[in-house]
Protein backbone atom coordinates (compact mmCIF):
# COMPACT_ATOMS: atom_id res chain seq x y z
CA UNK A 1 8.22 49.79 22.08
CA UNK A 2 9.26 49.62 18.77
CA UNK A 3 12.57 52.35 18.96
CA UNK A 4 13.11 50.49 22.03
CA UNK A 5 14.26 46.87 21.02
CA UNK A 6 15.83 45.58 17.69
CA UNK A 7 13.00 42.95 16.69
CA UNK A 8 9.32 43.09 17.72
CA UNK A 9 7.39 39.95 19.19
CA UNK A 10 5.32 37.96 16.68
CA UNK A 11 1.96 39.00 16.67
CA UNK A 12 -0.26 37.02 19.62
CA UNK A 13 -3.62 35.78 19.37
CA UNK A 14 -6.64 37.86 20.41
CA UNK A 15 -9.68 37.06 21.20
CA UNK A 16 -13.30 38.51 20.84
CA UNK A 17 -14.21 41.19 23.23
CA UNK A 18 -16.58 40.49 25.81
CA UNK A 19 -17.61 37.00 27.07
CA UNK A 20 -19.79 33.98 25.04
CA UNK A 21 -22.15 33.98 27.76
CA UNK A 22 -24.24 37.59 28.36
CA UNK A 23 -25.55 36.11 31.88
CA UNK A 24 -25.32 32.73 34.19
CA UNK A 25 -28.46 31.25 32.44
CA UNK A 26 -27.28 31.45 29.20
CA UNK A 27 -24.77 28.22 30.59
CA UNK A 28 -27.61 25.97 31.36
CA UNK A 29 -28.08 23.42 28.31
CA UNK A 30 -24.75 24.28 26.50
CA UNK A 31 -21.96 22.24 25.58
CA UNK A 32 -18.92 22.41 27.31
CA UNK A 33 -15.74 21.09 26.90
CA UNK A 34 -13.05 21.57 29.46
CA UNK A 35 -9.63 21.41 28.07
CA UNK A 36 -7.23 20.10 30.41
CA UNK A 37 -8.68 18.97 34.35
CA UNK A 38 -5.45 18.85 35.65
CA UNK A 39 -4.42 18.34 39.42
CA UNK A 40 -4.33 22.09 40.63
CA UNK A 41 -8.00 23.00 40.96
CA UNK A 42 -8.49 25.19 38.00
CA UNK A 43 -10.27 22.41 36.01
CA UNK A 44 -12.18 20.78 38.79
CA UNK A 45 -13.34 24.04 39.61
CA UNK A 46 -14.27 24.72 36.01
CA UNK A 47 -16.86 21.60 35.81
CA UNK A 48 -17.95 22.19 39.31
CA UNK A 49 -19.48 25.54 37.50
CA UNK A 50 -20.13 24.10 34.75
CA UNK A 51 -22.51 21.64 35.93
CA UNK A 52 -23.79 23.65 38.83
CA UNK A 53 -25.48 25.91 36.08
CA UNK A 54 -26.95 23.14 33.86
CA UNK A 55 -24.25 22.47 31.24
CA UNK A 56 -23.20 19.36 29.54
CA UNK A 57 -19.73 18.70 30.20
CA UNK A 58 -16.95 16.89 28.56
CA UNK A 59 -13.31 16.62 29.96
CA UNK A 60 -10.62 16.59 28.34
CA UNK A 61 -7.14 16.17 28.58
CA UNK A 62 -3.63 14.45 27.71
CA UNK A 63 -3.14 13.11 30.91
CA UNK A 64 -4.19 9.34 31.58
CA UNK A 65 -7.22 8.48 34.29
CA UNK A 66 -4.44 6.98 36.24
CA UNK A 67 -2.33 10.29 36.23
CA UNK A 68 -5.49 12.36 36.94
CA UNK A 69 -7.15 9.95 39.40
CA UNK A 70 -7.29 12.45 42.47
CA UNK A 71 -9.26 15.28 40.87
CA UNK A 72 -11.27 12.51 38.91
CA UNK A 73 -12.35 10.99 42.70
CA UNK A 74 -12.81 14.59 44.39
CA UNK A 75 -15.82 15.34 41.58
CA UNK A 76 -17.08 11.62 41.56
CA UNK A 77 -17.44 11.38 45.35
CA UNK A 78 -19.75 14.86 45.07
CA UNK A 79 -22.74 14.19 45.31
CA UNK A 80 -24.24 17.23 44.75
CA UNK A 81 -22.88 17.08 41.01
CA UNK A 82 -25.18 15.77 38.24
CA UNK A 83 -22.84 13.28 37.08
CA UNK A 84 -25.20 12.15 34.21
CA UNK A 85 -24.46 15.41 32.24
CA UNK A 86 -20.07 14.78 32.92
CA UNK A 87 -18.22 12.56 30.49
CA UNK A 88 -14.39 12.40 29.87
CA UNK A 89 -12.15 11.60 27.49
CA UNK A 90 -8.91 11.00 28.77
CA UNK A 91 -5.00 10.95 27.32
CA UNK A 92 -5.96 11.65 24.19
CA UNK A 93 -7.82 14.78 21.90
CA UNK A 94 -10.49 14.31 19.77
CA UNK A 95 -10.71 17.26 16.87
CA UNK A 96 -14.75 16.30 17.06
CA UNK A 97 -15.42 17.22 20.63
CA UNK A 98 -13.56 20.90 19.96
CA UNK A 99 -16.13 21.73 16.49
CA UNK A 100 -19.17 19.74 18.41
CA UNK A 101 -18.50 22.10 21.42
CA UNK A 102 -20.53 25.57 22.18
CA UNK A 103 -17.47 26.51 24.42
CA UNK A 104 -14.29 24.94 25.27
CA UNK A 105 -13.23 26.44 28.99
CA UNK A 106 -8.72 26.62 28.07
CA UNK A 107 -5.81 25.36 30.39
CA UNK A 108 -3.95 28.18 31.10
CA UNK A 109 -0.54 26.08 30.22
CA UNK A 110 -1.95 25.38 26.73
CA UNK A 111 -0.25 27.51 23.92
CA UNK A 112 -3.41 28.65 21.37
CA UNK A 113 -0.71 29.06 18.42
CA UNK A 114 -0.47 26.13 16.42
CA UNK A 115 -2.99 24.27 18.42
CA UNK A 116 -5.57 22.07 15.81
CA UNK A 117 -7.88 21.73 18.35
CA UNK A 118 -8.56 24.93 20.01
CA UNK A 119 -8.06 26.55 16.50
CA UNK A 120 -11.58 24.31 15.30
CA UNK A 121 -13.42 25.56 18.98
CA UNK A 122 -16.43 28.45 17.89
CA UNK A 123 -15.20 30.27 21.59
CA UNK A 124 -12.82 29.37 24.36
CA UNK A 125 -12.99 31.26 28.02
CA UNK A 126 -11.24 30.30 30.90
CA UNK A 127 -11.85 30.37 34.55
CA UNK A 128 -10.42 33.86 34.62
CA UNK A 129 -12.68 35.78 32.02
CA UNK A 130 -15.76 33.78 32.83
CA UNK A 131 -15.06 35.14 36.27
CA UNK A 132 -14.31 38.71 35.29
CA UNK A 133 -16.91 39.11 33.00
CA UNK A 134 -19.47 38.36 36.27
CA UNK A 135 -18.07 39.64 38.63
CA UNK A 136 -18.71 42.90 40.44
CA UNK A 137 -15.67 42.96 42.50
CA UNK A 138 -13.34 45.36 42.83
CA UNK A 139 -9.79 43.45 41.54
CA UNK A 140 -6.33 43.91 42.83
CA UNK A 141 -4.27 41.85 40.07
CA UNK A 142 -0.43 40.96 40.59
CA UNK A 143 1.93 39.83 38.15
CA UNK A 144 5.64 39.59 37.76
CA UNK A 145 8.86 37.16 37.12
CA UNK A 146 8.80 36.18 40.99
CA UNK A 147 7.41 36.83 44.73
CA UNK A 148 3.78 36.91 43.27
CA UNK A 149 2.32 34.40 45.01
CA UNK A 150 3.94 36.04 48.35
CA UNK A 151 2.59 39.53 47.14
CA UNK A 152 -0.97 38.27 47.28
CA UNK A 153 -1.27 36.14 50.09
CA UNK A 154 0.46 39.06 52.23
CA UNK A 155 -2.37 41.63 50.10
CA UNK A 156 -5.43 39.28 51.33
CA UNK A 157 -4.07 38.49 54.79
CA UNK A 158 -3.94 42.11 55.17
CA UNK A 159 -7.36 42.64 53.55
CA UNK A 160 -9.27 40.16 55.93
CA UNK A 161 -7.26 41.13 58.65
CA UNK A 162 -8.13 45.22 58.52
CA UNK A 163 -12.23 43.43 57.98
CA UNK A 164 -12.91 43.52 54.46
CA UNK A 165 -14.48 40.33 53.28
CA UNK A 166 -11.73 39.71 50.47
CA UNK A 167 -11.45 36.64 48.66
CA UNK A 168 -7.79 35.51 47.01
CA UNK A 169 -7.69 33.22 43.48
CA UNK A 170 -5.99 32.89 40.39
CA UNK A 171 -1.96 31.23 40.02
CA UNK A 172 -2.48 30.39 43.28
CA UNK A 173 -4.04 27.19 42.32
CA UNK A 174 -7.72 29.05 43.50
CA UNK A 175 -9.86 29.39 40.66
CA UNK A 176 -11.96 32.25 41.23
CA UNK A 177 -14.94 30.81 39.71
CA UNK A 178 -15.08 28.94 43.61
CA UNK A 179 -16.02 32.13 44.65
CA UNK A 180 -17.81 34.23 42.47
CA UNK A 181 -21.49 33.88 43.23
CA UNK A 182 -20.23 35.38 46.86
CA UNK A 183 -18.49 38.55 45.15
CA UNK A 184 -20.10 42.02 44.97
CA UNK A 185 -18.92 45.55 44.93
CA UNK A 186 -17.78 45.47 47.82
CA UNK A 187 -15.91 42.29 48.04
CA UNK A 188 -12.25 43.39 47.11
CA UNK A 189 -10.92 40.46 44.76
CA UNK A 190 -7.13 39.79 44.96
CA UNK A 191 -6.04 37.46 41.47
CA UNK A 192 -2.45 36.57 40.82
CA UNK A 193 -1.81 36.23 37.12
CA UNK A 194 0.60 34.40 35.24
CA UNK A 195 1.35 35.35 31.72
CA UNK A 196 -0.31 32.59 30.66
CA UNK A 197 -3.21 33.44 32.30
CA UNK A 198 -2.65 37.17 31.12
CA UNK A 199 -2.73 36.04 27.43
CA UNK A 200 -5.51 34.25 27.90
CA UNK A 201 -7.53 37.85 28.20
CA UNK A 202 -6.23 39.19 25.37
CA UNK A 203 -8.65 41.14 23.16
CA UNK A 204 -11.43 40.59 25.65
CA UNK A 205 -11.48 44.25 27.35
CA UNK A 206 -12.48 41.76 30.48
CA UNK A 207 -9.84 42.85 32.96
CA UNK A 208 -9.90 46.50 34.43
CA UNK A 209 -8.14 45.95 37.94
CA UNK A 210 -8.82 48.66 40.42
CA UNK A 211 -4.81 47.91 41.26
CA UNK A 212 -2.47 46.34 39.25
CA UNK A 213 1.05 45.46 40.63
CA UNK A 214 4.16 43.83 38.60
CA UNK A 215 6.73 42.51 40.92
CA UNK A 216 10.20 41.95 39.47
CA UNK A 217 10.63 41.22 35.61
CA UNK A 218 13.53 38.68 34.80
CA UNK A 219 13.49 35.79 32.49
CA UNK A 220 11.09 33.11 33.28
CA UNK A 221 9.35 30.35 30.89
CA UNK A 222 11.47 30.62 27.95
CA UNK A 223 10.85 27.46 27.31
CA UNK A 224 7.23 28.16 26.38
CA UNK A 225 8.23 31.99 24.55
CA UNK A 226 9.59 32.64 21.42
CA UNK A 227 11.72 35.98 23.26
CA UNK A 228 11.71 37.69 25.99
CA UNK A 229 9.64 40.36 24.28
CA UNK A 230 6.77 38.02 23.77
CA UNK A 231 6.68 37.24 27.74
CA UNK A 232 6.79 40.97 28.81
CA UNK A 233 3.88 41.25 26.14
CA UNK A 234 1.97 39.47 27.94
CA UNK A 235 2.46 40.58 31.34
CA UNK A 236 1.48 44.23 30.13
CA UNK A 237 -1.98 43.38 29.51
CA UNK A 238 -2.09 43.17 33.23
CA UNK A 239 -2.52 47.31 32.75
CA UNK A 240 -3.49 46.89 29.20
CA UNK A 241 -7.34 48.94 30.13
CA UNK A 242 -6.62 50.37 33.31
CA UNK A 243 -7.87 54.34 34.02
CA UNK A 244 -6.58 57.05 35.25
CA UNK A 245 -9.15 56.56 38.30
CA UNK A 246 -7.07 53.13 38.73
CA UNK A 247 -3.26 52.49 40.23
CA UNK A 248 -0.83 50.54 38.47
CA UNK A 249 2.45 49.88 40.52
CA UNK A 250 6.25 49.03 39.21
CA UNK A 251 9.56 48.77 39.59
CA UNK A 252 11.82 51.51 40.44
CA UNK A 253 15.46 50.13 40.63
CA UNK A 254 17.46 48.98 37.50
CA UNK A 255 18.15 45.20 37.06
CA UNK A 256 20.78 43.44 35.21
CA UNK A 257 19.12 40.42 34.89
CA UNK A 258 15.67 42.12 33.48
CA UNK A 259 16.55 42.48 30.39
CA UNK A 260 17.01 38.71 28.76
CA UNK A 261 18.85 40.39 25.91
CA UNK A 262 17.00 43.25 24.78
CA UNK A 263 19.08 45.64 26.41
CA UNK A 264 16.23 47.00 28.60
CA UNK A 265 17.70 48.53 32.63
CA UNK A 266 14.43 48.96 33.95
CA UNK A 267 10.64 47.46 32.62
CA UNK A 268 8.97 49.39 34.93
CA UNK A 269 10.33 52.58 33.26
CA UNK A 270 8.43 50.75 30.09
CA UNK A 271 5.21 49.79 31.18
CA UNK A 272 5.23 53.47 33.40
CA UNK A 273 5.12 55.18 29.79
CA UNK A 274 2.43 52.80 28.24
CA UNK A 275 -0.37 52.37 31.09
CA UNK A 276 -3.05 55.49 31.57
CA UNK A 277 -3.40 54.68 35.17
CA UNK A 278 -2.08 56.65 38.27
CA UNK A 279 1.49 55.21 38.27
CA UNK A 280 3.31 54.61 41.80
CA UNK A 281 6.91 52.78 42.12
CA UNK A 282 8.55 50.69 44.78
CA UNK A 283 12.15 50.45 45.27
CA UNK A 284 15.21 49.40 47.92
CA UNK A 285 16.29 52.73 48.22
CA UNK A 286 14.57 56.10 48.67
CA UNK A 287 12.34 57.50 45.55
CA UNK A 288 13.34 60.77 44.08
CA UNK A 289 11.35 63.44 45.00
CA UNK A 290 8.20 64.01 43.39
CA UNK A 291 8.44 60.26 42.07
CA UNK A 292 4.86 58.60 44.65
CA UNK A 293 5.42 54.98 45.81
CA UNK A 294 6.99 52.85 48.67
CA UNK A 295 10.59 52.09 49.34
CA UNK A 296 12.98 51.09 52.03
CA UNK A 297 14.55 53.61 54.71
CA UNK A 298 18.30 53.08 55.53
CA UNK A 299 16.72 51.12 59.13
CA UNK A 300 14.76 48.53 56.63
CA UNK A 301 11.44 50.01 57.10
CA UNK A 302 9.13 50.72 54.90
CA UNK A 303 7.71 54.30 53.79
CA UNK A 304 5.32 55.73 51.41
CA UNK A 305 5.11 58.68 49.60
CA UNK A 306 1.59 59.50 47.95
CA UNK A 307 0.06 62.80 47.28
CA UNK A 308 -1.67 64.26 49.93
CA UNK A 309 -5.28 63.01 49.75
CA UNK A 310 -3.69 59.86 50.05
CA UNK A 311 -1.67 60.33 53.36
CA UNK A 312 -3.11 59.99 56.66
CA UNK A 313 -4.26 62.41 58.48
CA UNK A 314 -1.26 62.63 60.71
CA UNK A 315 0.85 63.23 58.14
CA UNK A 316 -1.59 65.71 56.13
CA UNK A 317 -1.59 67.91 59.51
CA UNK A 318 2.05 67.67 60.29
CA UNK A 319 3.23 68.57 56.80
CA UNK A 320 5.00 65.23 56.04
CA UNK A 321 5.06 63.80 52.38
CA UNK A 322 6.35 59.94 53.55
CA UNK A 323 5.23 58.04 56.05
CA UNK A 324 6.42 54.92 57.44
CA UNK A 325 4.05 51.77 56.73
CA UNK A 326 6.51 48.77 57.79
CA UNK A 327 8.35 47.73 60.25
CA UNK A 328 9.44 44.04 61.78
CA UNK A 329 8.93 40.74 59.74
CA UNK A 330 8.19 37.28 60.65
CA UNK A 331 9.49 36.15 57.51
CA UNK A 332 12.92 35.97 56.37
CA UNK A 333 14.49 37.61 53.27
CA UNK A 334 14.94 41.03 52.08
CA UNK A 335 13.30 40.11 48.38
CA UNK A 336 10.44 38.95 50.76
CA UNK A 337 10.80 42.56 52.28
CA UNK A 338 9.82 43.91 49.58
CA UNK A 339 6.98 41.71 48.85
CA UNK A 340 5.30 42.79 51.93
CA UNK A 341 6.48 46.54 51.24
CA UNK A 342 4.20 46.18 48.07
CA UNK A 343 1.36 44.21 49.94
CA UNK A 344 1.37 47.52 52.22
CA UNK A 345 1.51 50.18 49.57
CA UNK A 346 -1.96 48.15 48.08
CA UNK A 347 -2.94 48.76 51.65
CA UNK A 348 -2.93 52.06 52.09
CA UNK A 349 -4.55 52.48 48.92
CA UNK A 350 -7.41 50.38 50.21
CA UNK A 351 -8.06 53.10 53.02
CA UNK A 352 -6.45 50.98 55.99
CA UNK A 353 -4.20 52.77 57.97
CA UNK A 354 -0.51 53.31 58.93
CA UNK A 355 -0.53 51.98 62.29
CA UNK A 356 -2.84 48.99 61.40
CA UNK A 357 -0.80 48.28 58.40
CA UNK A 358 2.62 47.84 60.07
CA UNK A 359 0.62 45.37 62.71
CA UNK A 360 -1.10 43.30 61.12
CA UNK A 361 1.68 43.10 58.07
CA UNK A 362 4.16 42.50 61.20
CA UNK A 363 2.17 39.55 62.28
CA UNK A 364 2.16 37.75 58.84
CA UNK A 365 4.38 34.19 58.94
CA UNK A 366 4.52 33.82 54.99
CA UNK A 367 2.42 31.25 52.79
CA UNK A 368 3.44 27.36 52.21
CA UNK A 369 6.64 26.60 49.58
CA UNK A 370 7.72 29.84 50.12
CA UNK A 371 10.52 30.42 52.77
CA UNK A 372 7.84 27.81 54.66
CA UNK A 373 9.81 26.89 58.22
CA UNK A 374 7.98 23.25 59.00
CA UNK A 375 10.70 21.35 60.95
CA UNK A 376 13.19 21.44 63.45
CA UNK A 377 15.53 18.39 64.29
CA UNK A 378 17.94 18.30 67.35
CA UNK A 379 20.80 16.42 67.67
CA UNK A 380 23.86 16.13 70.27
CA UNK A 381 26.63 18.39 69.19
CA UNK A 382 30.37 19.05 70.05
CA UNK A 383 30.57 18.33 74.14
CA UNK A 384 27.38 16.70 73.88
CA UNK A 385 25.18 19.91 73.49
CA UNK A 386 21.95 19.88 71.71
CA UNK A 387 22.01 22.09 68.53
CA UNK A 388 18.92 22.42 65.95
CA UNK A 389 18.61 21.79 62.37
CA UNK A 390 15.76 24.22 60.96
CA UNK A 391 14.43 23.21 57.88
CA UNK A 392 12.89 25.64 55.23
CA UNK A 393 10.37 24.73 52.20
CA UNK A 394 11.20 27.25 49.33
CA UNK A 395 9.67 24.97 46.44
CA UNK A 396 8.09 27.62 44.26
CA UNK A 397 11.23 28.95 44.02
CA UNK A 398 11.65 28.12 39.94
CA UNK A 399 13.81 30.73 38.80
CA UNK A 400 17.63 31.02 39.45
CA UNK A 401 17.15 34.28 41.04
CA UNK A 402 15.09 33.19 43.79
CA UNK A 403 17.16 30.24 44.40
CA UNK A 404 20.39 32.42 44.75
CA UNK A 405 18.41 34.78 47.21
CA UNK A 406 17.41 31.91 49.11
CA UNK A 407 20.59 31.35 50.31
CA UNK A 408 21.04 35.19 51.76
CA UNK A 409 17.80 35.27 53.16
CA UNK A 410 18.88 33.95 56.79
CA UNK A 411 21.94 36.69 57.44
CA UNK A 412 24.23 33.36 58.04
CA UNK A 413 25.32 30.30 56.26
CA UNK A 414 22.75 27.37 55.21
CA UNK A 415 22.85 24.34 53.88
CA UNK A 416 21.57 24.66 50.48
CA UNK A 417 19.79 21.73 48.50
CA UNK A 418 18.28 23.08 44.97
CA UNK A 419 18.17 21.53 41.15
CA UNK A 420 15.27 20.33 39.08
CA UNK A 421 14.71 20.33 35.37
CA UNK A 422 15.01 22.96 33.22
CA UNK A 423 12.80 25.29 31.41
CA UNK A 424 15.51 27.09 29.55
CA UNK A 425 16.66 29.51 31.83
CA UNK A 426 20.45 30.84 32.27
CA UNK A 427 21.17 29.03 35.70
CA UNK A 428 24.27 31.04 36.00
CA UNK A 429 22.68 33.45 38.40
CA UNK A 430 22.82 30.91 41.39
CA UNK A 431 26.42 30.41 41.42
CA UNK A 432 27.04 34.32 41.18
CA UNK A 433 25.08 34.73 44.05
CA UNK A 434 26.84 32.55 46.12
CA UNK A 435 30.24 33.74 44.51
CA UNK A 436 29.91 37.48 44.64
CA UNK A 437 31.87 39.70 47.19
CA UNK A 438 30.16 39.84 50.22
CA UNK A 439 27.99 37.03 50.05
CA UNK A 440 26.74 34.51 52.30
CA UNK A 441 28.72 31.48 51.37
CA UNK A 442 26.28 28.34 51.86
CA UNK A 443 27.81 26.10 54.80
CA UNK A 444 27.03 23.24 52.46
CA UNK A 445 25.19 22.75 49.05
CA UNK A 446 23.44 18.86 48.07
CA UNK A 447 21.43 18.71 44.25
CA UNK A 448 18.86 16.75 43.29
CA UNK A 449 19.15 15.19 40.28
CA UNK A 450 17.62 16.72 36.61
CA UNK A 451 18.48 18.63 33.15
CA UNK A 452 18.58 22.50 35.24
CA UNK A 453 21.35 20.44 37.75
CA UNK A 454 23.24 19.95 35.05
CA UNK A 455 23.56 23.62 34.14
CA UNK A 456 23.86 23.86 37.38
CA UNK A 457 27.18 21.64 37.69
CA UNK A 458 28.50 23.49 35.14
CA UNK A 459 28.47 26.98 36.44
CA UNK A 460 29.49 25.73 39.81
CA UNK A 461 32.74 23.29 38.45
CA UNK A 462 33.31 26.82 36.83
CA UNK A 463 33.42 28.80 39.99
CA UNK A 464 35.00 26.04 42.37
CA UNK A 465 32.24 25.37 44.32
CA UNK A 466 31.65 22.27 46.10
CA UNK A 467 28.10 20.77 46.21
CA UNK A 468 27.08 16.53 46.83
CA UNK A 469 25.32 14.76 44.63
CA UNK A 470 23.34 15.20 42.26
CA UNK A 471 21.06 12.85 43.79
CA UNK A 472 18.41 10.62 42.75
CA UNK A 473 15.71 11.33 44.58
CA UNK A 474 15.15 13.24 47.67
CA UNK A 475 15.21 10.20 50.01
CA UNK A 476 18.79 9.32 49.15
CA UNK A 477 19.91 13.27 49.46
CA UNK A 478 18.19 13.85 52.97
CA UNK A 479 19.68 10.44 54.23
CA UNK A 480 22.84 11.29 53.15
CA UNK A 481 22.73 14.83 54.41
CA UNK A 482 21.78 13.36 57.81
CA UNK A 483 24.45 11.05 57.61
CA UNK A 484 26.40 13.85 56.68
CA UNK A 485 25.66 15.67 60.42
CA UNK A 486 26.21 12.80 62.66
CA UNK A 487 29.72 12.43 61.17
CA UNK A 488 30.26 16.25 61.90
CA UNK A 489 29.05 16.85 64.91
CA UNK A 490 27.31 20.22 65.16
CA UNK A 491 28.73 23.48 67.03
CA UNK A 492 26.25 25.58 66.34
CA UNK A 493 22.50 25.70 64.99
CA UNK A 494 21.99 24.89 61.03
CA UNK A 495 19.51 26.22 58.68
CA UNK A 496 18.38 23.44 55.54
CA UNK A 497 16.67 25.42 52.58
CA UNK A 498 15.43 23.67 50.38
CA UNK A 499 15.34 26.20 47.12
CA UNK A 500 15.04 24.40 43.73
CA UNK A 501 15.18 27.09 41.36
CA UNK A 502 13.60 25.05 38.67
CA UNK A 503 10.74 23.14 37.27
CA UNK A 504 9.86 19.81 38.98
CA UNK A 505 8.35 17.88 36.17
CA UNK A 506 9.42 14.04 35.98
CA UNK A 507 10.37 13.44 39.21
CA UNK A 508 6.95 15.36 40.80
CA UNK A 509 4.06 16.58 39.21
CA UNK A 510 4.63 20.15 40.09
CA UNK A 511 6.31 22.57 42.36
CA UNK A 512 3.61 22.44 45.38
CA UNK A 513 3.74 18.35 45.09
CA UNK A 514 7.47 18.13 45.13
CA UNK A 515 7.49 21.32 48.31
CA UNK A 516 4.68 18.29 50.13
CA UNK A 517 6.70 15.50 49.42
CA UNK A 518 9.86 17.34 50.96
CA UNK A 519 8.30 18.59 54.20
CA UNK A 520 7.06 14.69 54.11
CA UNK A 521 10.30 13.25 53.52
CA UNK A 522 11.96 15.51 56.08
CA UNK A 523 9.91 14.78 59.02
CA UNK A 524 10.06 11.32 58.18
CA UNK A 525 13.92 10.60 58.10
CA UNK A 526 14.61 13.67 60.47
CA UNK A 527 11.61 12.98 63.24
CA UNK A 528 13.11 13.43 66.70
């Protein structure tokens, strides 16, 4: 990569190869220290293990008892736990329990570089390579800038709806160490993995996915990178020891906003050239010929090319080289399209066929925060006719792209609430969206308050457009936006997404609490 960009990332940390334990009964005894218990399920999960095999177990992590109270009753109200062999020391490190430690099981979100503590540990794991380095499973790993978490679900709903018995963990706030005494063989394993996550592995020659996919690259957690570089670099080890005898799948079509600054049209050109597995593409319009992979006909459907062992045997007999694997959607949103278009091409690799793909793929209604519908709220309108207000849960949306995309997704106007803090992304993108020639114009726009909504503002006082708030809280923007419709009396049905294309830190603990406390808020100010 290095005649490609004009500086090179700094050099990231790697760890030993292989695992500390060689097998499950080495755990028993040892002990372990579980850096950061969080309020996702990754830690909880990680002392469930832990303790389940015989370890001494310490917790420990920044956050106060108070702040961590939930996960802290979930493992005390186990019973099946031996609690006499859990201890935890809470909003605070201590350098001690990191050297006193055989293992210290890592946060994802916890940068190694720099870090005292885990620099004094004699071996850190994490969920992720404890599971890899035990499990039998064939893996199907996804990574990417955005629409992983959709990729997945749509990959495993597929999975256990074609009769595989398929288990789904990772990002997804599933660790897979829930599920790994279940896993065999035979027992296709679907992980979503941040770059964090990714990093995590590096080194440890512990992740060799059957399938790899990377969904679209654009800036994301620059906040926590030194450059863009250093990001990408870590979502190539997602292919880093793949085989020929394995797939990897990227991006076809050229995107502006990939590059971050390095002057780079298309990473899946990139990572194409550096993995040694069987390389297939997706893309929006029709693949060149000879290039294998999915893409979207000029009717929206989806078709694959692969080489002929590959194809069914319909297409094999007839002579055809494509064959059409996706049809109607549930869901809304052509970015979602393409999601699913992904989810299919995995599919077909997995053996199921055409027909049952485009079925059961056609009967799939999305996954919660993402383009979630929840509510629906009539009201009288103009004459005294009853129009609905549809409201949408898009809270993983944390980058400005999906935000912006958001607000095409329904073919007509909605009304468009987003903001949240920033993590030192260009925001920019959201007002181009809306802005650029042939777009869907939002019918209205309401922010909540936080530092991205003030980027936000800017870009939007710098393109005219009008927007309320930014508000407080979400309480005082839904009541106002409600107030809002009973001044104007409807003529026609609305759409509310609620897209923030940021972080939600301060004013929730994280994206899925602040998508629950929306639907809550919602069906408590807008119940019929």
């Amino acid at each position: 990569m290095s005649q490609v960009f004009e500086e090179e990332p700094p050099v990231p940390h790697f760890y030993p190869e292989g695992c500390y334990f060689n097998e499950l009964s080495d755990i028993a005894g040892k002990k372990i220290l579980v850096m950061g218990l969080g309020l996702n399920g990754g830690g909880e999960a990680a002392v469930r293990f832990f303790l389940r095999h015989g370890a001494y177990v310490l917790v420990t992590d920044m956050k106060t008892e108070e702040q961590l109270a939930p996960t802290i009753k979930s493992l005390s109200e186990d019973k099946t736990l031996d609690h006499s062999k859990l201890s935890y020391r809470l909003g605070t490190h201590c350098l001690e329990d990191f050297i006193e430690a055989d293992c210290v099981i890592k946060n994802p979100g916890i940068k190694y570089d720099g870090n005292k503590f885990l620099e004094a540990a004699k071996a850190i794991e994490t969920d992720i390579s404890i599971f890899l380095h035990f499990s039998k499973a064939p893996v199907i790993a996804v990574t990417g800038s955005k629409g992983k978490s959709s990729t997945v679900s749509a990959i495993y709903y597929g999975l256990k709806q074609a009769g595989f018995e398929a288990f789904l963990g990772g990002n997804i706030t599933v660790s897979p160490l829930t599920f790994l005494e279940k896993t065999n063989g035979t027992t296709p394993v679907v992980l979503e993995l941040s770059s964090w996550q990714l990093a995590d592995l590096r080194g440890r020659k512990a992740l060799k996915p059957h399938i790899s996919l990377i969904t679209k690259i654009i800036p994301d957690h620059q906040n926590f990178y030194h450059s863009m570089l250093s990001y990408v670099a870590d979502k190539e080890l997602i292919f880093a020891d793949q085989t020929k005898d394995d797939f990897a799948i990227f991006d076809f079509d050229d995107d502006s906003a990939a590059d971050g600054g390095t002057l780079i049209e298309n990473w899946g050109n990139i990572f194409a050239k550096q993995t040694k597995a069987t390389v297939l593409r997706y893309s929006r319009k029709k693949l060149p010929e000879g290039v294998f992979g999915v893409w979207q006909d000029k009717k929206g459907d989806g078709v694959v090319r692969l080489p002929k062992k590959f194809m069914s045997r319909y297409a094999q007999t007839h002579g055809k080289d494509s064959e059409v694997i996706l049809k109607e959607l549930m869901v809304p949103g052509k970015h979602m399209r393409l999601n699913v278009l992904n989810a299919a091409l995995v599919l077909k690799l997995m053996g199921i066929s055409p027909d049952q793909i485009i079925d059961i793929l056609g009967r799939w209604n999305g996954i919660e925060h993402r383009l979630e519908y929840f509510h629906t709220w009539e009201t009288a309108g103009v004459s005294g006719v009853v129009h609905s207000v549809k409201f949408y849960n898009d809270s993983a949306s944390t980058v400005g792209e999906a935000a912006g995309e958001s607000t095409q997704a329904f073919g007509t106007p909605v009304i468009f609430i987003t903001g949240g803090t920033d993590k030192g992304l260009d925001l920019s993108v959201i007002a181009d969206t809306i802005s650029r020639p042939g777009a869907i114009k939002p019918h209205s726009i309401y922010l909540l308050k936080g530092s991205a909504t003030d980027k936000i503002i800017l870009s939007f006082q710098e393109k005219q457009i009008p927007y309320f708030g930014p508000f407080d809280s979400l309480e005082l923007l839904l009541t106002e936006l409600k107030e809002n419709l009973k001044k104007a009396p409807l003529s026609k049905d609305e759409t509310v997404v609620f897209s923030p294309g940021s972080t939600s830190f301060g004013m929730f603990k994280n994206e899925f609490h602040r998508g629950k406390v929306f639907k809550e808020t919602v069906c408590r100010i807008f119940g019929n």
